[in-house]
N, C-alpha and C. Protein backbone atom coordinates (compact mmCIF):
# COMPACT_ATOMS: atom_id res chain seq x y z
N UNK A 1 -30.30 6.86 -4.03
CA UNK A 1 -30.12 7.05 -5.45
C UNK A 1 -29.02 6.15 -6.00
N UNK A 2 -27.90 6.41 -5.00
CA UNK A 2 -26.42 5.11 -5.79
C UNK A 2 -27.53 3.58 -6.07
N UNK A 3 -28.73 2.87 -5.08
CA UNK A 3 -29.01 1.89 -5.46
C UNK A 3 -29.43 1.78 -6.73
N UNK A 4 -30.33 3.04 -7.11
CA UNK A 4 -30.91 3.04 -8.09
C UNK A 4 -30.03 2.81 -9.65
N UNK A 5 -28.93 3.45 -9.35
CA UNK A 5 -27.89 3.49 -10.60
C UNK A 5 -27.34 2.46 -10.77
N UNK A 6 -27.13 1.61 -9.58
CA UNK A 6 -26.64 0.28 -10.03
C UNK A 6 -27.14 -1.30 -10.40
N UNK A 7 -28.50 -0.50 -10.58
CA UNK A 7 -29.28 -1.58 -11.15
C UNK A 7 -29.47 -1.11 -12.80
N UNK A 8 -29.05 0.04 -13.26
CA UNK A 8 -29.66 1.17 -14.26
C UNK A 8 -28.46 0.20 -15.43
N UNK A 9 -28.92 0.27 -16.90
CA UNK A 9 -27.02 0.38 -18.04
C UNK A 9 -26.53 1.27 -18.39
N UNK A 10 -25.45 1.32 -18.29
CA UNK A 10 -24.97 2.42 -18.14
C UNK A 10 -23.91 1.96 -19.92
N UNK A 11 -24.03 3.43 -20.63
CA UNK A 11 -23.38 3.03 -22.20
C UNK A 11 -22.45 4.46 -22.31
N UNK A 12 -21.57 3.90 -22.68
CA UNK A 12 -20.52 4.72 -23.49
C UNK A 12 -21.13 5.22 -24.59
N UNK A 13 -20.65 6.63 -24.96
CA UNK A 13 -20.96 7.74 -26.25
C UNK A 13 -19.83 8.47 -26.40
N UNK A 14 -19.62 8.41 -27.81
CA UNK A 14 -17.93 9.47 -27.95
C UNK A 14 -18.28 10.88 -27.31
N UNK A 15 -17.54 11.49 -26.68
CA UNK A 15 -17.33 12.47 -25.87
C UNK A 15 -17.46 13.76 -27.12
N UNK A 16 -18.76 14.53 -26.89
CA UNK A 16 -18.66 15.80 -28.59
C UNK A 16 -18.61 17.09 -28.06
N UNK A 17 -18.32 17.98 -28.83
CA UNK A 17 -18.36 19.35 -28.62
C UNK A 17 -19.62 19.69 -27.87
N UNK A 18 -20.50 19.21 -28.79
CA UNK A 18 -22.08 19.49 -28.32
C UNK A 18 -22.70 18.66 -26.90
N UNK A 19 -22.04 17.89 -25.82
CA UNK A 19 -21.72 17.89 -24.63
C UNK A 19 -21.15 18.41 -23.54
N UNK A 20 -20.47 19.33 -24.42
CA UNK A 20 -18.67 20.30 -23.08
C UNK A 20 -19.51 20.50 -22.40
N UNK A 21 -20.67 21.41 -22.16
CA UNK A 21 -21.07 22.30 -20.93
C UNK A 21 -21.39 21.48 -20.09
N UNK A 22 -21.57 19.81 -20.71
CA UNK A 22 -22.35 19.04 -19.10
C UNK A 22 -20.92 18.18 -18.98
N UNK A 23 -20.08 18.00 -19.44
CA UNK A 23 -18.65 17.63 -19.07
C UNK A 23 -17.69 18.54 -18.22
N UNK A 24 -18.17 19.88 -18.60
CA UNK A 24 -17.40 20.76 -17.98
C UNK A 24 -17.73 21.03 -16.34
N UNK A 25 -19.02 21.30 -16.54
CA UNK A 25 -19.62 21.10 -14.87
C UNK A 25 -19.16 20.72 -13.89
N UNK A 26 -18.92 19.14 -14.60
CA UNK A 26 -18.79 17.47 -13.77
C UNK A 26 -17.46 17.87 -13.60
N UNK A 27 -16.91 17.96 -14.50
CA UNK A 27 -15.38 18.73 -14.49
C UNK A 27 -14.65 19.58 -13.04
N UNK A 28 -15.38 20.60 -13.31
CA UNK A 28 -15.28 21.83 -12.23
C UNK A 28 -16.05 21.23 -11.09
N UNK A 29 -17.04 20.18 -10.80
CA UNK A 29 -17.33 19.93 -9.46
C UNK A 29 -16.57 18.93 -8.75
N UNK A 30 -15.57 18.35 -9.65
CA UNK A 30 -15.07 17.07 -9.35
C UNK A 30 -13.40 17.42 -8.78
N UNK A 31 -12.83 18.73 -9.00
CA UNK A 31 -11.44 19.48 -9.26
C UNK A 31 -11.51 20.54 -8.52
N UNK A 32 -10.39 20.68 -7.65
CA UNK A 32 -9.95 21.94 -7.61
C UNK A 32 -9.30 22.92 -8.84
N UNK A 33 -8.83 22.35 -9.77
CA UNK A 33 -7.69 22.80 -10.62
C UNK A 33 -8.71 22.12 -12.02
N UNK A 34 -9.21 22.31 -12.47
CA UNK A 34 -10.22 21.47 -13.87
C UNK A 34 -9.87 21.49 -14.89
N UNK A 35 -10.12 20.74 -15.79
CA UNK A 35 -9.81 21.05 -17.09
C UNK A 35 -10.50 22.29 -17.68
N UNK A 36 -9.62 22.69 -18.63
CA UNK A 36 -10.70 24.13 -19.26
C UNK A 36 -11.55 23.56 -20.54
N UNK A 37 -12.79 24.03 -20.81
CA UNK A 37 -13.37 23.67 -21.98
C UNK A 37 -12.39 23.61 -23.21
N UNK A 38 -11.40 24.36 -23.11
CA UNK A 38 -10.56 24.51 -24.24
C UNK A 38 -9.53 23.41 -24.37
N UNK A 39 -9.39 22.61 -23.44
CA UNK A 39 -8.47 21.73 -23.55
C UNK A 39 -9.30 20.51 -23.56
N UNK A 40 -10.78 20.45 -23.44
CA UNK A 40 -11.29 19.10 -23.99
C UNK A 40 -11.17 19.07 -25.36
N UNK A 41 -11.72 20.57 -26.07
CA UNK A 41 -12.13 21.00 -27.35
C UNK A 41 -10.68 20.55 -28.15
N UNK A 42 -9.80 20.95 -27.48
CA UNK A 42 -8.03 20.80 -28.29
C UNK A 42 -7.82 19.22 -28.27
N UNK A 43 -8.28 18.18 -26.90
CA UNK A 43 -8.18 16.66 -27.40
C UNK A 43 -9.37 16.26 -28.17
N UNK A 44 -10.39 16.84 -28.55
CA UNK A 44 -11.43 16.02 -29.58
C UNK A 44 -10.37 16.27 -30.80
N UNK A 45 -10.32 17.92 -30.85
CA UNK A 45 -9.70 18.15 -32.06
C UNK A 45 -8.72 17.61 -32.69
N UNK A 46 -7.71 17.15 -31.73
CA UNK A 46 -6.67 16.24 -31.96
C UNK A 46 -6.84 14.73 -32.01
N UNK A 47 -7.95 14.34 -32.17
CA UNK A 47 -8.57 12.62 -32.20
C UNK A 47 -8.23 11.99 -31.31
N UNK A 48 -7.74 12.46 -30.08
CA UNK A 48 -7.80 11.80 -28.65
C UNK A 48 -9.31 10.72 -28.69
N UNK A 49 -9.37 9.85 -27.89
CA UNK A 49 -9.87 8.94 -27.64
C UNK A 49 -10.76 9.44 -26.54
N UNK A 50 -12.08 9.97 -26.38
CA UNK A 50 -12.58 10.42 -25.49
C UNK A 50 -14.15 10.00 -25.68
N UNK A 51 -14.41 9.52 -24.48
CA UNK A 51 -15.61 8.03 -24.16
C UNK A 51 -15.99 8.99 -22.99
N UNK A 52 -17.80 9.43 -23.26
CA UNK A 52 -18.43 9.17 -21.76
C UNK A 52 -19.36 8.12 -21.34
N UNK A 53 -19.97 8.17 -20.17
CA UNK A 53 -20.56 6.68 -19.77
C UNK A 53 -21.17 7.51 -18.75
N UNK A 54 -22.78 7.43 -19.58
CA UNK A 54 -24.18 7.77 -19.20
C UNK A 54 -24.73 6.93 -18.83
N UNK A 55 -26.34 7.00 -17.79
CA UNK A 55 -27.47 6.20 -17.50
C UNK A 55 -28.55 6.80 -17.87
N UNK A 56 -30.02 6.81 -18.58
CA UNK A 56 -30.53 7.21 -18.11
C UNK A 56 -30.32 8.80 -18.68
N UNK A 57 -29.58 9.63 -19.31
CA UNK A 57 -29.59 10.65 -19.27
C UNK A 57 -28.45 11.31 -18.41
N UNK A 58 -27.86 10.79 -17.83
CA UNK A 58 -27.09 11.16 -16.28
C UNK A 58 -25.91 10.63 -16.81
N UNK A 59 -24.62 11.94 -17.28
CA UNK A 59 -23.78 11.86 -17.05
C UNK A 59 -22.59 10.85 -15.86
N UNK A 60 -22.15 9.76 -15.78
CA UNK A 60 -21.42 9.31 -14.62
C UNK A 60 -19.74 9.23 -14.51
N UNK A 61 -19.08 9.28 -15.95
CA UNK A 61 -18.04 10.27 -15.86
C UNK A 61 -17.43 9.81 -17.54
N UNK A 62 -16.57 10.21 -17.61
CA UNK A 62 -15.81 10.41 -18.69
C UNK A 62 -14.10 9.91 -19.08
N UNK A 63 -13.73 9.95 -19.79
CA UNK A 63 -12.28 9.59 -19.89
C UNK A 63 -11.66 10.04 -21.37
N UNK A 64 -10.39 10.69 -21.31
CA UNK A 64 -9.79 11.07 -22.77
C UNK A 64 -8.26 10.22 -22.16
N UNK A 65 -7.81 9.61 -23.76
CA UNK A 65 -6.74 9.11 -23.73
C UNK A 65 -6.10 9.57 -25.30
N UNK A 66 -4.74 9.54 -25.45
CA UNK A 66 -3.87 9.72 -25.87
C UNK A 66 -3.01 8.31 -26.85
N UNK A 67 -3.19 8.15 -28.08
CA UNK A 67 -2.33 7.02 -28.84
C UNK A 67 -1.40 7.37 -29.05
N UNK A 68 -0.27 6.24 -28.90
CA UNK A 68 1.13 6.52 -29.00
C UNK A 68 1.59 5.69 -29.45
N UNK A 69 2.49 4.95 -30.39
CA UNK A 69 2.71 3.88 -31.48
C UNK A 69 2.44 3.10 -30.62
N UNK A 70 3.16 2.52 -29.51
CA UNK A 70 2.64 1.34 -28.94
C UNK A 70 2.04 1.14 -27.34
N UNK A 71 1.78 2.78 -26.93
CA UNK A 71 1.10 2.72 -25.79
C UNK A 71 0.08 4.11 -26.07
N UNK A 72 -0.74 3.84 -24.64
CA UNK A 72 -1.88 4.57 -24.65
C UNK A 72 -1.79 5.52 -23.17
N UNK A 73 -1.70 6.73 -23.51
CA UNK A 73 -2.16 7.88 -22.09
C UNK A 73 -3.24 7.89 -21.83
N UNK A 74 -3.61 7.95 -20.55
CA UNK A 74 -4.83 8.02 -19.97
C UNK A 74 -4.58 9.58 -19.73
N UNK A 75 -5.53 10.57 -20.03
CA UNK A 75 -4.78 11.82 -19.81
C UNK A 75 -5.89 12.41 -18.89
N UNK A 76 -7.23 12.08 -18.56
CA UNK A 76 -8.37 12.32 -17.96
C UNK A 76 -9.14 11.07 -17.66
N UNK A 77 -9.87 11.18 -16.43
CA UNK A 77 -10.38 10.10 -15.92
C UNK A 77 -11.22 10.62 -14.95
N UNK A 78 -12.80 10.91 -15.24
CA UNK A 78 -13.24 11.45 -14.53
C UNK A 78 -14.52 10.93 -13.97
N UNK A 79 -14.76 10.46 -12.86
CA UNK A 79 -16.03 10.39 -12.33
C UNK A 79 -17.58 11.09 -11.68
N UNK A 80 -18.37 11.70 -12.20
CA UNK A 80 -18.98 12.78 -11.09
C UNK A 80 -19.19 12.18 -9.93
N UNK A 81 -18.95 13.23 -9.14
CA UNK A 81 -19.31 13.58 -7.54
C UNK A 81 -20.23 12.45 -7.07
N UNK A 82 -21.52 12.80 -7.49
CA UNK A 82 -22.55 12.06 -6.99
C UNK A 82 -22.25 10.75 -7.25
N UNK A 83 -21.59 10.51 -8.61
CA UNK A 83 -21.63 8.44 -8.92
C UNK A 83 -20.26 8.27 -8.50
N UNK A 84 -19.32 8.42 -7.49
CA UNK A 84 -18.00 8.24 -6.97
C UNK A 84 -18.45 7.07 -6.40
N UNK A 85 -17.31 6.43 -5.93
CA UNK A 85 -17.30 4.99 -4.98
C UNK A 85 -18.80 3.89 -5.25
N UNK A 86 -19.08 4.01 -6.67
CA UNK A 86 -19.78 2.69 -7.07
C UNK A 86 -19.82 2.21 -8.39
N UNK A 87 -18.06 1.59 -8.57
CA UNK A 87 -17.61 1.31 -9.77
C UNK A 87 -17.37 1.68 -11.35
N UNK A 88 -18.03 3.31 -10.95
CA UNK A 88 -17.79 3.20 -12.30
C UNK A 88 -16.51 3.80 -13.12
N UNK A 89 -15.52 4.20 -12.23
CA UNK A 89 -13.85 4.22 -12.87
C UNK A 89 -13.52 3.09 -13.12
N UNK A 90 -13.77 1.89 -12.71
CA UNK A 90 -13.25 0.74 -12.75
C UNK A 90 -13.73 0.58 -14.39
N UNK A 91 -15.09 0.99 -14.39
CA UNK A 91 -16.29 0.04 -15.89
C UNK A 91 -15.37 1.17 -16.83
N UNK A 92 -14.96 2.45 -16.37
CA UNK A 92 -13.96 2.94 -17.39
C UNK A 92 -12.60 2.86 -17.95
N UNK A 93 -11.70 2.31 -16.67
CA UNK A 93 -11.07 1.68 -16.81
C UNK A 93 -10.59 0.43 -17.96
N UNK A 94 -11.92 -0.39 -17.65
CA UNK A 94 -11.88 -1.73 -18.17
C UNK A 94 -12.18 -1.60 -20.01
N UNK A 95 -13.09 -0.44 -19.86
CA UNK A 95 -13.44 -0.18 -21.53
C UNK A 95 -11.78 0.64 -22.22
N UNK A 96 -11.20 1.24 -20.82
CA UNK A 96 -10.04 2.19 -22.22
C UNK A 96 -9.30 0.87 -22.37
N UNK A 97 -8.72 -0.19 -21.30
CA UNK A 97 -7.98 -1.18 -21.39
C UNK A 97 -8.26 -1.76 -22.92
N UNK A 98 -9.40 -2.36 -23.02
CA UNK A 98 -9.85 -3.10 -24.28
C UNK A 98 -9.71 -2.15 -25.62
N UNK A 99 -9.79 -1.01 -25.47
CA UNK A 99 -9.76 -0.11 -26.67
C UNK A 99 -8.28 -0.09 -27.13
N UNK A 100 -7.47 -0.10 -25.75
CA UNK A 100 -5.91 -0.16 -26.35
C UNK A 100 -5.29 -1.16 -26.41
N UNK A 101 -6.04 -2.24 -26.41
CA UNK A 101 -5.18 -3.26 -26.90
C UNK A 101 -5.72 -3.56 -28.22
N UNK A 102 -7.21 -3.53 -28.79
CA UNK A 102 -7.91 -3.57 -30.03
C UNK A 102 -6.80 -2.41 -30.59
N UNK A 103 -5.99 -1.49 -30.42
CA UNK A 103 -4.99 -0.28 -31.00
C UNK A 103 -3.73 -0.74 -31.57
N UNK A 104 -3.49 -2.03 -30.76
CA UNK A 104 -1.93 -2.63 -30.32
C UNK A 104 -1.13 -1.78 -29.29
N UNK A 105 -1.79 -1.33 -28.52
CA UNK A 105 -0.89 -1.15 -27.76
C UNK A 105 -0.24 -2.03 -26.61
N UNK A 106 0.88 -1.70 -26.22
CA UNK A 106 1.04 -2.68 -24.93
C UNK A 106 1.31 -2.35 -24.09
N UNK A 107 1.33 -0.83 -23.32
CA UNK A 107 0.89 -0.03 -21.94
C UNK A 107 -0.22 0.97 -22.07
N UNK A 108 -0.44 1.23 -20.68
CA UNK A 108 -1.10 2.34 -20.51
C UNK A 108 -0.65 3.09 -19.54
N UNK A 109 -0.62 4.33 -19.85
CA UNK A 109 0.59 5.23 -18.66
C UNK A 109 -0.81 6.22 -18.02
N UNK A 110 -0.03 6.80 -17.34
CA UNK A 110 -0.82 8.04 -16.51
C UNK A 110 -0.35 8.56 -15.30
N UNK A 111 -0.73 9.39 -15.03
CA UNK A 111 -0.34 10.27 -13.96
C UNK A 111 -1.66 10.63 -12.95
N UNK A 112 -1.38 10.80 -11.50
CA UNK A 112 -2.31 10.73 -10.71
C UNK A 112 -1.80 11.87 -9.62
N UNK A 113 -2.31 12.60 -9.22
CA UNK A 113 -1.82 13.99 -8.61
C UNK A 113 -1.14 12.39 -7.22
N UNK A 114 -0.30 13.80 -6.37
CA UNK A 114 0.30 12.65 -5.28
C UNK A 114 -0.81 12.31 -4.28
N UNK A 115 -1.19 13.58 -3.83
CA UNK A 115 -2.40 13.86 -2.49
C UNK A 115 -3.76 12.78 -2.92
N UNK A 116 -3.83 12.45 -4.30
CA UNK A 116 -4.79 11.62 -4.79
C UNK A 116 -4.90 10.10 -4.51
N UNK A 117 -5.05 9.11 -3.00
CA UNK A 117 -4.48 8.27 -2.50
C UNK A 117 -5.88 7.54 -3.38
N UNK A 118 -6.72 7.70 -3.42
CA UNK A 118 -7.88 6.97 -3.51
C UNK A 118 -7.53 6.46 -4.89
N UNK A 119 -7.37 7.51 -5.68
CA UNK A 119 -7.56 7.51 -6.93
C UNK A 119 -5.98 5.97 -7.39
N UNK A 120 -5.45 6.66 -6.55
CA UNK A 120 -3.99 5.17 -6.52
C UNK A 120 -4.62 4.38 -6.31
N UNK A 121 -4.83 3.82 -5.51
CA UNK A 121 -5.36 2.75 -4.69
C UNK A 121 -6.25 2.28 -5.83
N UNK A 122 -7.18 2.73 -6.50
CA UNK A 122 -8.07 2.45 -7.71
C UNK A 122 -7.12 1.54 -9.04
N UNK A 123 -6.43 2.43 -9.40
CA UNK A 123 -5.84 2.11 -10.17
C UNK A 123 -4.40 0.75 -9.90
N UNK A 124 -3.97 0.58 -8.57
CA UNK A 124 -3.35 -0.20 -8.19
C UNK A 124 -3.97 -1.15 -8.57
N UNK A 125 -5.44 -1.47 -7.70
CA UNK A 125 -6.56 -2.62 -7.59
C UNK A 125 -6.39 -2.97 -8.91
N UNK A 126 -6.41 -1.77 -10.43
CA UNK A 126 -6.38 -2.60 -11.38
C UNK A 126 -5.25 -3.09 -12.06
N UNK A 127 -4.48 -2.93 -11.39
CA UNK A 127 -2.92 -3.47 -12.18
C UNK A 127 -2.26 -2.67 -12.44
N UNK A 128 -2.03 -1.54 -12.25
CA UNK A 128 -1.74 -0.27 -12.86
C UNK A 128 0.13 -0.57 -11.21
N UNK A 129 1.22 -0.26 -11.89
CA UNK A 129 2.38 -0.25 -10.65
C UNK A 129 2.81 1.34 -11.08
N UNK A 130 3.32 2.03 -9.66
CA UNK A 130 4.10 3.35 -9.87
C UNK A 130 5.17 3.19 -10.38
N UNK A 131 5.92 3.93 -11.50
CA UNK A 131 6.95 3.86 -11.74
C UNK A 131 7.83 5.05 -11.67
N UNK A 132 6.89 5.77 -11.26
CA UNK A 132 8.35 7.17 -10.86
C UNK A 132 7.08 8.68 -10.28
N UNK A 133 7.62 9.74 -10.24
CA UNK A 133 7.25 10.93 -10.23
C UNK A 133 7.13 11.95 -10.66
N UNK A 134 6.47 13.11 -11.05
CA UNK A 134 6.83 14.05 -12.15
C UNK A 134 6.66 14.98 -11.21
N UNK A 135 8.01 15.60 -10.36
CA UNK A 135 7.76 17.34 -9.98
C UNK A 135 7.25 18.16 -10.13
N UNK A 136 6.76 18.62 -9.27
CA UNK A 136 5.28 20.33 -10.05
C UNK A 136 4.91 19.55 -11.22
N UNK A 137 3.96 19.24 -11.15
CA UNK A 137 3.23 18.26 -12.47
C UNK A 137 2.15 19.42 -12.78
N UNK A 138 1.59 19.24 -11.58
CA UNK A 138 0.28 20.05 -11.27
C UNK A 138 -0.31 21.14 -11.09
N UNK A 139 -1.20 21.63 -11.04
CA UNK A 139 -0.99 23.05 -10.38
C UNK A 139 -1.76 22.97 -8.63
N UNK A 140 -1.18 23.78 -8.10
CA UNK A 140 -1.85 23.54 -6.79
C UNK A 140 -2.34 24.76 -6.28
N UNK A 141 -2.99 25.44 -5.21
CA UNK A 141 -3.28 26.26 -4.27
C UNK A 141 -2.31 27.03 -3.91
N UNK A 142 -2.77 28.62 -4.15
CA UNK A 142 -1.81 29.90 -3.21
C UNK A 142 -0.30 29.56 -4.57
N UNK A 143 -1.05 29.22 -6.03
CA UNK A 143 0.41 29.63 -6.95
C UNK A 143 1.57 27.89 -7.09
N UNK A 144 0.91 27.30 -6.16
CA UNK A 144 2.03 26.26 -5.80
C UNK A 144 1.82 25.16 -6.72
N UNK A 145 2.50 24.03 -6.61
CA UNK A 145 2.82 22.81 -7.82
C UNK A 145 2.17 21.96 -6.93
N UNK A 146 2.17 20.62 -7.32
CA UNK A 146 2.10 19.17 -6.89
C UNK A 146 2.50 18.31 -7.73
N UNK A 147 3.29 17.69 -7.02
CA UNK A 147 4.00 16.08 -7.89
C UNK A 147 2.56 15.51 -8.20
N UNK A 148 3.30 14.43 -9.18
CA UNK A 148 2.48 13.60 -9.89
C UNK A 148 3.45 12.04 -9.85
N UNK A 149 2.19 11.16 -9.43
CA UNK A 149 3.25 9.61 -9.48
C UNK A 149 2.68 9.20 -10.81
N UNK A 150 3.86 8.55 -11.41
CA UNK A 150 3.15 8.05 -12.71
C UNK A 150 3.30 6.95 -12.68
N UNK A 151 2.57 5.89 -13.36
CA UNK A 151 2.13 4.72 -13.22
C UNK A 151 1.70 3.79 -14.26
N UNK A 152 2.45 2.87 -14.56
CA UNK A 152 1.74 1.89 -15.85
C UNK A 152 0.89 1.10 -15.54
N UNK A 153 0.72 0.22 -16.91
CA UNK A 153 -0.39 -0.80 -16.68
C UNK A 153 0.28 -1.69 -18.30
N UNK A 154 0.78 -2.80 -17.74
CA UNK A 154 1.41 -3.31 -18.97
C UNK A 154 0.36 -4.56 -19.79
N UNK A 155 -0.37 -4.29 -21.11
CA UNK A 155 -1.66 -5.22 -21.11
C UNK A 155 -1.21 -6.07 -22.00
């Protein structure tokens, strides 16, 4: 099936209310810890910047970001399960990049749980350097926290 998708186009659609339940899914299958429907609903509401990127009908993941006079949060970045490890964080990536500089911005920040090596490593590949850590960022298992490395991307 991955062959099939990567021959498929795959298009961005603003991220709507009248989507949550198939965002939320992808959400909860992709997370231990997920976003809640209520906190997608609170960044539409707040004009967050939120892009998904379909094939075909088929959800392949999503992204909400955050404007800030002269930089941009990546505050979600999500791939489903099934379309993992065949580019398409990168094709999301590359679309929030262009959106925030068409903004003026001139970073892009974010945070990446620590235990999340892959997801570094992704974002390294694209230029993205660590610049520090955020203590109990997260929520974790059995009540507990997890750091968060945070990380720019200066465009």
């Amino acid at each position: 099936m991955s062959a099939v998708f990567k021959s498929m186009e795959a298009e961005f659609e603003p991220l709507s209310e009248e989507r949550l339940d198939e965002v939320v899914a992808v959400e909860r299958a992709a997370y231990d810890h997920p976003w809640t429907r209520g906190n997608f609903v609170d960044s539409l509401r707040s004009g967050y910047q939120a892009q998904m990127l379909g094939a075909n009908g088929v959800l392949l993941g999503y992204f909400v970001a955050m404007k800030g006079v002269d930089e941009v949060h990546l505050l979600n970045l999500t791939v489903a399960p099934d379309h993992q490890r065949q580019g398409w964080g990168r094709v999301m990536l590359d679309a929030l990049a262009l959106w925030a500089r068409g903004q003026g911005a001139q970073w892009l920040w974010l945070e990446v749980r620590i235990s999340n090596a892959r997801a570094q490593r992704m974002y390294e590949r694209h230029g993205y350097r660590r610049v520090g850590e955020r203590k109990s960022y997260y929520p974790a298992a059995h009540g507990q926290r997890e750091d968060a490395v945070v990380m720019s991307l200066k465009l």
